[in-house]
PDB file of N, CA and C in Angstrom:
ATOM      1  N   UNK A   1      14.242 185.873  29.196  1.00  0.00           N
ATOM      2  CA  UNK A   1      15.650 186.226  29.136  1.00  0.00           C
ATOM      3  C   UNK A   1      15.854 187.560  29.839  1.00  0.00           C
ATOM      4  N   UNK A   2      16.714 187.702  30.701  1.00  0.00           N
ATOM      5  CA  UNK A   2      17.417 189.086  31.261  1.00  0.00           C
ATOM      6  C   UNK A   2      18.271 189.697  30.572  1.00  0.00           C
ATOM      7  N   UNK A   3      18.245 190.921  30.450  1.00  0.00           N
ATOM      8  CA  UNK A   3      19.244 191.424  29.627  1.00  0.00           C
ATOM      9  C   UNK A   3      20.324 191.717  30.311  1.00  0.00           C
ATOM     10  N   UNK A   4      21.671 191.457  29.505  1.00  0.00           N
ATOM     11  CA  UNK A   4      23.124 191.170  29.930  1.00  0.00           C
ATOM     12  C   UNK A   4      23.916 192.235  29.280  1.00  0.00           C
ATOM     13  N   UNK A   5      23.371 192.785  28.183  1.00  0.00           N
ATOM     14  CA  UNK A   5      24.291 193.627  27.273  1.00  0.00           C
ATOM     15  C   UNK A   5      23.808 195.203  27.427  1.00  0.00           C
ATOM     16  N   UNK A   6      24.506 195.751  27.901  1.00  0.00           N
ATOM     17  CA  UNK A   6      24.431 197.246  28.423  1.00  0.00           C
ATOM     18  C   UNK A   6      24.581 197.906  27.153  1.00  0.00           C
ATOM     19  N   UNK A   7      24.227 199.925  27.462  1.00  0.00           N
ATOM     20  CA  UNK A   7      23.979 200.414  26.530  1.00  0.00           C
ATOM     21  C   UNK A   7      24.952 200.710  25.624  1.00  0.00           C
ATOM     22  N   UNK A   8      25.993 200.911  25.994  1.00  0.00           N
ATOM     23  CA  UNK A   8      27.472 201.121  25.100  1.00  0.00           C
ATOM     24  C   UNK A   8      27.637 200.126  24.383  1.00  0.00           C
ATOM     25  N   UNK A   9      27.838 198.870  24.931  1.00  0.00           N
ATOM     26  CA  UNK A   9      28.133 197.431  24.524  1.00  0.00           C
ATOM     27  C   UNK A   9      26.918 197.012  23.566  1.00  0.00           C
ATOM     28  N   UNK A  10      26.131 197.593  23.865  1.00  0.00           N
ATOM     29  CA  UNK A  10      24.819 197.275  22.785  1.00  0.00           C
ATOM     30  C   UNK A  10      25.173 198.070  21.423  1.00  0.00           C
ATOM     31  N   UNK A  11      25.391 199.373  21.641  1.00  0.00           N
ATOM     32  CA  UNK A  11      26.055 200.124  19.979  1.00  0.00           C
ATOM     33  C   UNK A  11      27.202 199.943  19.425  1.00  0.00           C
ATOM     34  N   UNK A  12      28.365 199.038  20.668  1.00  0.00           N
ATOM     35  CA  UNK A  12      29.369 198.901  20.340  1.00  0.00           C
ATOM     36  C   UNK A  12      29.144 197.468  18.814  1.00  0.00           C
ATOM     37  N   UNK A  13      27.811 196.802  19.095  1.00  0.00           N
ATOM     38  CA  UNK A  13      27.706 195.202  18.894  1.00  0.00           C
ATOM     39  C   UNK A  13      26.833 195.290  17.799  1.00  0.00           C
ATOM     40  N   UNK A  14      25.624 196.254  17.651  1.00  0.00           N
ATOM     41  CA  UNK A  14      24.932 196.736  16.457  1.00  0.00           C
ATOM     42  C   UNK A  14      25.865 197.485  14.786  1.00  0.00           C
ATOM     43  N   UNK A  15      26.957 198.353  15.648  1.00  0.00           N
ATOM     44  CA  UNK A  15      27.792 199.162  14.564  1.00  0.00           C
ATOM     45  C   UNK A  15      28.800 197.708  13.798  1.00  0.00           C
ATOM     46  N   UNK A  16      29.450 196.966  15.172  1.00  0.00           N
ATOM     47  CA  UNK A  16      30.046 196.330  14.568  1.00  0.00           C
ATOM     48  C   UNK A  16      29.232 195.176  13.358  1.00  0.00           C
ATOM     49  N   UNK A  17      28.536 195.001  13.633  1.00  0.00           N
ATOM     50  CA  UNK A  17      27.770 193.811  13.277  1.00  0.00           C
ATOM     51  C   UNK A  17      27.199 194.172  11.767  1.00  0.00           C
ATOM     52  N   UNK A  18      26.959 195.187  11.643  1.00  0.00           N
ATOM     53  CA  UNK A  18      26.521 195.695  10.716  1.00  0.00           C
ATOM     54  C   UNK A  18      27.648 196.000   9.432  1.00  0.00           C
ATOM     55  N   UNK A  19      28.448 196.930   9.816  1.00  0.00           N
ATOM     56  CA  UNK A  19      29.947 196.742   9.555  1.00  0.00           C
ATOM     57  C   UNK A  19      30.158 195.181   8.674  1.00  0.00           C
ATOM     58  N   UNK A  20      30.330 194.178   9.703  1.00  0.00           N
ATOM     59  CA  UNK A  20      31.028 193.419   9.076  1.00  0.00           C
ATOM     60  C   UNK A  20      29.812 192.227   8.181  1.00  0.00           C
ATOM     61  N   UNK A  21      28.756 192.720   8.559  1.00  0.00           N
ATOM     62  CA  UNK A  21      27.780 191.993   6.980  1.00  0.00           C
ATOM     63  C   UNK A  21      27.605 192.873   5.959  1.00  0.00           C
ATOM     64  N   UNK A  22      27.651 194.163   5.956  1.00  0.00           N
ATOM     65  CA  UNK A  22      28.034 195.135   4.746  1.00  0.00           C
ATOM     66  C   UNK A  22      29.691 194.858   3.749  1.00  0.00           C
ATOM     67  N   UNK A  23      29.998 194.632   4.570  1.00  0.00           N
ATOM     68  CA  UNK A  23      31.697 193.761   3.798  1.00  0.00           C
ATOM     69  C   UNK A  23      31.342 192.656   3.398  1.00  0.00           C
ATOM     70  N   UNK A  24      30.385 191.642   4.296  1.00  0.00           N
ATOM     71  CA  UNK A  24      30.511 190.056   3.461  1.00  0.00           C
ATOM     72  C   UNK A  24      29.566 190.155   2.025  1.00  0.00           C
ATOM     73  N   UNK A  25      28.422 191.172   2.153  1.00  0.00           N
ATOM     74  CA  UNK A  25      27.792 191.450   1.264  1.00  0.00           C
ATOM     75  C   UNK A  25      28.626 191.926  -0.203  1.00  0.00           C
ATOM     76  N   UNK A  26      29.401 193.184   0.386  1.00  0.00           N
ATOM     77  CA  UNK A  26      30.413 193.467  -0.731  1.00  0.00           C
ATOM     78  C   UNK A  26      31.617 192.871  -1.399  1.00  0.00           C
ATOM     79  N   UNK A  27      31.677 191.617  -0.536  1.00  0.00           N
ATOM     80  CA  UNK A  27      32.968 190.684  -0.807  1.00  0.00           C
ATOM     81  C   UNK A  27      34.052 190.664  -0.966  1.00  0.00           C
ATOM     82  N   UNK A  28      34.406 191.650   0.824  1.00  0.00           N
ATOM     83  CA  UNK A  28      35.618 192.108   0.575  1.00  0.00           C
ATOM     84  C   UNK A  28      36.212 191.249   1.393  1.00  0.00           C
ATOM     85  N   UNK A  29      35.136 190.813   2.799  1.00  0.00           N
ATOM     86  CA  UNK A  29      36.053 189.625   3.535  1.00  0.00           C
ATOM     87  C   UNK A  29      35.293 188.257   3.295  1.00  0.00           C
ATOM     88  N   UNK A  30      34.466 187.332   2.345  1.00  0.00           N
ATOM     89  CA  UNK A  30      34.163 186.746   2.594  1.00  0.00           C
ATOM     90  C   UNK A  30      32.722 186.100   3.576  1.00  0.00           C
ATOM     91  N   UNK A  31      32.598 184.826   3.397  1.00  0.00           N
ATOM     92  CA  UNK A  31      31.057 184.483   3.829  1.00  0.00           C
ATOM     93  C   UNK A  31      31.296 184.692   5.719  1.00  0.00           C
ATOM     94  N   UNK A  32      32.599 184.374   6.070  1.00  0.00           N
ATOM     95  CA  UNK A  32      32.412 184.235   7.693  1.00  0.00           C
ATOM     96  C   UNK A  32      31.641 186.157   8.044  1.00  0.00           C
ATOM     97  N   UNK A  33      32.177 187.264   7.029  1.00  0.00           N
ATOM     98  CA  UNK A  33      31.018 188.004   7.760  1.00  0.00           C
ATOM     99  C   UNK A  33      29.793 188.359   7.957  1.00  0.00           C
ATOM    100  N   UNK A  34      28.790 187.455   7.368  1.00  0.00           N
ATOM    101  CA  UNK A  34      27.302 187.467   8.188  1.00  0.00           C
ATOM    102  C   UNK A  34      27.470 186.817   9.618  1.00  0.00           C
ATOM    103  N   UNK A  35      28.166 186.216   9.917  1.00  0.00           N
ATOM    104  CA  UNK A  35      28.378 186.103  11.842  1.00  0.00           C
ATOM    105  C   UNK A  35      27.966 187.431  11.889  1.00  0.00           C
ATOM    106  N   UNK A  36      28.479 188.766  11.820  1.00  0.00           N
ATOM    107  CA  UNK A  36      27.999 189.907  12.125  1.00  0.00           C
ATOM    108  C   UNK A  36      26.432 190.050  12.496  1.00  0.00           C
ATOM    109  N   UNK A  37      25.279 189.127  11.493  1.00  0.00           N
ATOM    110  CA  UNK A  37      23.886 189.110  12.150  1.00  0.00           C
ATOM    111  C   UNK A  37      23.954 188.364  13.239  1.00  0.00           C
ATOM    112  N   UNK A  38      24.784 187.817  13.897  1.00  0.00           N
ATOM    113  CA  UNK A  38      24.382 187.682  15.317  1.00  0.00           C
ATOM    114  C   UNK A  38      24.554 188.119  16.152  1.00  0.00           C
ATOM    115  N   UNK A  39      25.985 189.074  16.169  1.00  0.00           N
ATOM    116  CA  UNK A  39      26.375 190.307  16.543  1.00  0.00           C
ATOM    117  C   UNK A  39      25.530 191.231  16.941  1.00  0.00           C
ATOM    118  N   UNK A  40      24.490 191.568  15.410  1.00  0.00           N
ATOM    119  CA  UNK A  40      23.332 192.673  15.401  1.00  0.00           C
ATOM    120  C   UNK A  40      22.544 192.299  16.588  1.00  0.00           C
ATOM    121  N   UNK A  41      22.248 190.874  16.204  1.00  0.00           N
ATOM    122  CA  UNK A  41      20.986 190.855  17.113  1.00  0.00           C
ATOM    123  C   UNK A  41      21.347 190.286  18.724  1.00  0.00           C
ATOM    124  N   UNK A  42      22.378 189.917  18.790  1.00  0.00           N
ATOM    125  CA  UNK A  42      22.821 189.766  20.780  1.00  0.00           C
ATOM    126  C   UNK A  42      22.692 192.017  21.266  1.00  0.00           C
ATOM    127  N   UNK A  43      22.872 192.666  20.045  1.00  0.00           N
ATOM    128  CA  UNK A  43      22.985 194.209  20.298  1.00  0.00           C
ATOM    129  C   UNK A  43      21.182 195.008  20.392  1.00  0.00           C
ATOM    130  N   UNK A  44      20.558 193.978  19.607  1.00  0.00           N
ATOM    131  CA  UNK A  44      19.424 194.358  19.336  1.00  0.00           C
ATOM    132  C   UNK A  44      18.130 193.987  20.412  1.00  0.00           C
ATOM    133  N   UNK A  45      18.491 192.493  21.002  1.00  0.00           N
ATOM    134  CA  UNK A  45      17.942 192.003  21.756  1.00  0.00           C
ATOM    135  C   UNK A  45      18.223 191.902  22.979  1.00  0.00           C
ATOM    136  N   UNK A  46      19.340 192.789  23.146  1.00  0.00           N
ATOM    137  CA  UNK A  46      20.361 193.024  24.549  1.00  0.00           C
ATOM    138  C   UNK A  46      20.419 191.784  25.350  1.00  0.00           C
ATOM    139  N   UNK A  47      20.885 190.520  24.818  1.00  0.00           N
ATOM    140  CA  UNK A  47      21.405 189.688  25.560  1.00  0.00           C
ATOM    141  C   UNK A  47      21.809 188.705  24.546  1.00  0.00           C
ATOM    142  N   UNK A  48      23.163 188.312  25.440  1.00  0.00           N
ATOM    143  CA  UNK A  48      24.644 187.570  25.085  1.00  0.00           C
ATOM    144  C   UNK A  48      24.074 186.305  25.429  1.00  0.00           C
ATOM    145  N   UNK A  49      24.167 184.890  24.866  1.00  0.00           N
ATOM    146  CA  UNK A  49      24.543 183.677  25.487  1.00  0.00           C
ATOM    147  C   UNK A  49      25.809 183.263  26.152  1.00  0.00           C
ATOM    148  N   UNK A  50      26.440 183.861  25.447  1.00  0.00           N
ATOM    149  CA  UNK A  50      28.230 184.116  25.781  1.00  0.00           C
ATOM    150  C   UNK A  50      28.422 184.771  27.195  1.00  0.00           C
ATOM    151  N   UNK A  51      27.464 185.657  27.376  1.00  0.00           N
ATOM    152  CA  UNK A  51      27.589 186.508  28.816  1.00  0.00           C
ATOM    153  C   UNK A  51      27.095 185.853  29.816  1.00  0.00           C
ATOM    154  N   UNK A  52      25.698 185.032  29.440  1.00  0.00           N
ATOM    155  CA  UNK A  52      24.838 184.536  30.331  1.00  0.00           C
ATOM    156  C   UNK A  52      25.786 183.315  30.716  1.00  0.00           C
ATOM    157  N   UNK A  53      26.240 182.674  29.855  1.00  0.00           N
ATOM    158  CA  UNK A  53      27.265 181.297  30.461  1.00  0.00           C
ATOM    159  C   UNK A  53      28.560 181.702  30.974  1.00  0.00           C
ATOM    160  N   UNK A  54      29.353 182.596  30.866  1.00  0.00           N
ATOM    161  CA  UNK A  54      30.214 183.307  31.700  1.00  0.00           C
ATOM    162  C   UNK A  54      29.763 184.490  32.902  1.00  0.00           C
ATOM    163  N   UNK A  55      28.895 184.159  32.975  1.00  0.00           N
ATOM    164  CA  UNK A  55      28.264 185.434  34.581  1.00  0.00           C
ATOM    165  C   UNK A  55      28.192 186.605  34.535  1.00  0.00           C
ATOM    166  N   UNK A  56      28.873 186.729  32.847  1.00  0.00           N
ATOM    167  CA  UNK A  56      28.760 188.996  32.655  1.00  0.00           C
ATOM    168  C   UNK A  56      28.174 189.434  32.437  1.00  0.00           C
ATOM    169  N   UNK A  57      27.800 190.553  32.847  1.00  0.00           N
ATOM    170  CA  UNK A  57      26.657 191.586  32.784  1.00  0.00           C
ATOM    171  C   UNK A  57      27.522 192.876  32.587  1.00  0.00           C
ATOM    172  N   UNK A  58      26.990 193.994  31.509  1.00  0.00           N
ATOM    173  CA  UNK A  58      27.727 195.230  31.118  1.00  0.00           C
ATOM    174  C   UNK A  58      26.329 195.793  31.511  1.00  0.00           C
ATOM    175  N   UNK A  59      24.824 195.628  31.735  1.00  0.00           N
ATOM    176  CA  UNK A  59      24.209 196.993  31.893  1.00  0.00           C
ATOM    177  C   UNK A  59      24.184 197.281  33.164  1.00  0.00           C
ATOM    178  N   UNK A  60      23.645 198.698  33.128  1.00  0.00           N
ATOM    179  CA  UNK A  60      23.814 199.294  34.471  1.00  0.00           C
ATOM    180  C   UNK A  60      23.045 198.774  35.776  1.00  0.00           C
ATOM    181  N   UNK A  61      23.619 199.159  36.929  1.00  0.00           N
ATOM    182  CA  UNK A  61      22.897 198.680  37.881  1.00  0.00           C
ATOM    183  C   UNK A  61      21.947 200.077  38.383  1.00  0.00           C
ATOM    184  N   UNK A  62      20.995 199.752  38.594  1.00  0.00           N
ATOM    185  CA  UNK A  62      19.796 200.926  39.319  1.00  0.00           C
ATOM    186  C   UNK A  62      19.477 200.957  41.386  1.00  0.00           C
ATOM    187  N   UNK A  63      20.277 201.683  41.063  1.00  0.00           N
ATOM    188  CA  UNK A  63      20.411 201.846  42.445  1.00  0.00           C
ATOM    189  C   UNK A  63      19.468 203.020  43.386  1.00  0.00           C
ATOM    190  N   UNK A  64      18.437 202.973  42.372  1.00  0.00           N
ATOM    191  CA  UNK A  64      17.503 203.674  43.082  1.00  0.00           C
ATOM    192  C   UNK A  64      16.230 202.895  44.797  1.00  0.00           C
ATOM    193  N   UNK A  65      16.627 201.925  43.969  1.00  0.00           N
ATOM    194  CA  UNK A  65      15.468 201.161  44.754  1.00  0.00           C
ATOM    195  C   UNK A  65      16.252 200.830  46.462  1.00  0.00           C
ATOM    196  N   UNK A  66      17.461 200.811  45.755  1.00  0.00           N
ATOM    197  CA  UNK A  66      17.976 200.670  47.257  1.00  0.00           C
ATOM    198  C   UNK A  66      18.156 202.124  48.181  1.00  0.00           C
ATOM    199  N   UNK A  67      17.858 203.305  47.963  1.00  0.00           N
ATOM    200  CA  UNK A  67      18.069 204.290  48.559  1.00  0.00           C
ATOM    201  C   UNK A  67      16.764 204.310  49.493  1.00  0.00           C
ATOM    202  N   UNK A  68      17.259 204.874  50.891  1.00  0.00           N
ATOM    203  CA  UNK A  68      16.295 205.218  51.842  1.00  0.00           C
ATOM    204  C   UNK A  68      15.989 206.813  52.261  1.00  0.00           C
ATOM    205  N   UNK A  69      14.654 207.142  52.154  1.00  0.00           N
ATOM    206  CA  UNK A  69      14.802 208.542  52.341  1.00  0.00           C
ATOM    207  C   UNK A  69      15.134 208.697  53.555  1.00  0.00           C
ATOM    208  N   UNK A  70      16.014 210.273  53.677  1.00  0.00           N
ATOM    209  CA  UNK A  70      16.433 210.428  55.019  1.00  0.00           C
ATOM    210  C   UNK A  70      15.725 211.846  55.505  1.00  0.00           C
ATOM    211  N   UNK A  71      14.288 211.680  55.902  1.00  0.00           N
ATOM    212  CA  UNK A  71      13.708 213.114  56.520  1.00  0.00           C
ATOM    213  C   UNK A  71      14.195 213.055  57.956  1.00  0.00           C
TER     214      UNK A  71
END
């Protein structure tokens, strides 16, 4: 697997995720929030199925390799 989920989008997807299975736990919204563990772990394992079947990519691109030295 390639990773699809960049670094922001990765804490954005861990906080949330976590978040909302700490509520289903406390039973404030109900069983739909453990979805949140999959949340965690598309954040944990930095890649989306959702991204990979729609073509998106949020991490960065490294644009080192393409630079040419200029002596």
């Amino acid at each position: 697997m390639k990773s699809n989920v960049g670094g922001i989008d990765r804490g954005i997807r861990i906080v949330v995720g976590l978040i909302l299975v700490g509520l289903a736990v406390l039973d404030f919204i109900g069983p739909w929030g453990y979805l949140g563990s999959i949340v965690v772990a598309t954040g944990v394992f930095k890649f989306c199925g959702a991204y990979a079947l729609f073509g998106f990519n949020t991490c960065a691109v490294n644009k080192s390799h393409n630079l040419e030295s200029t002596n």
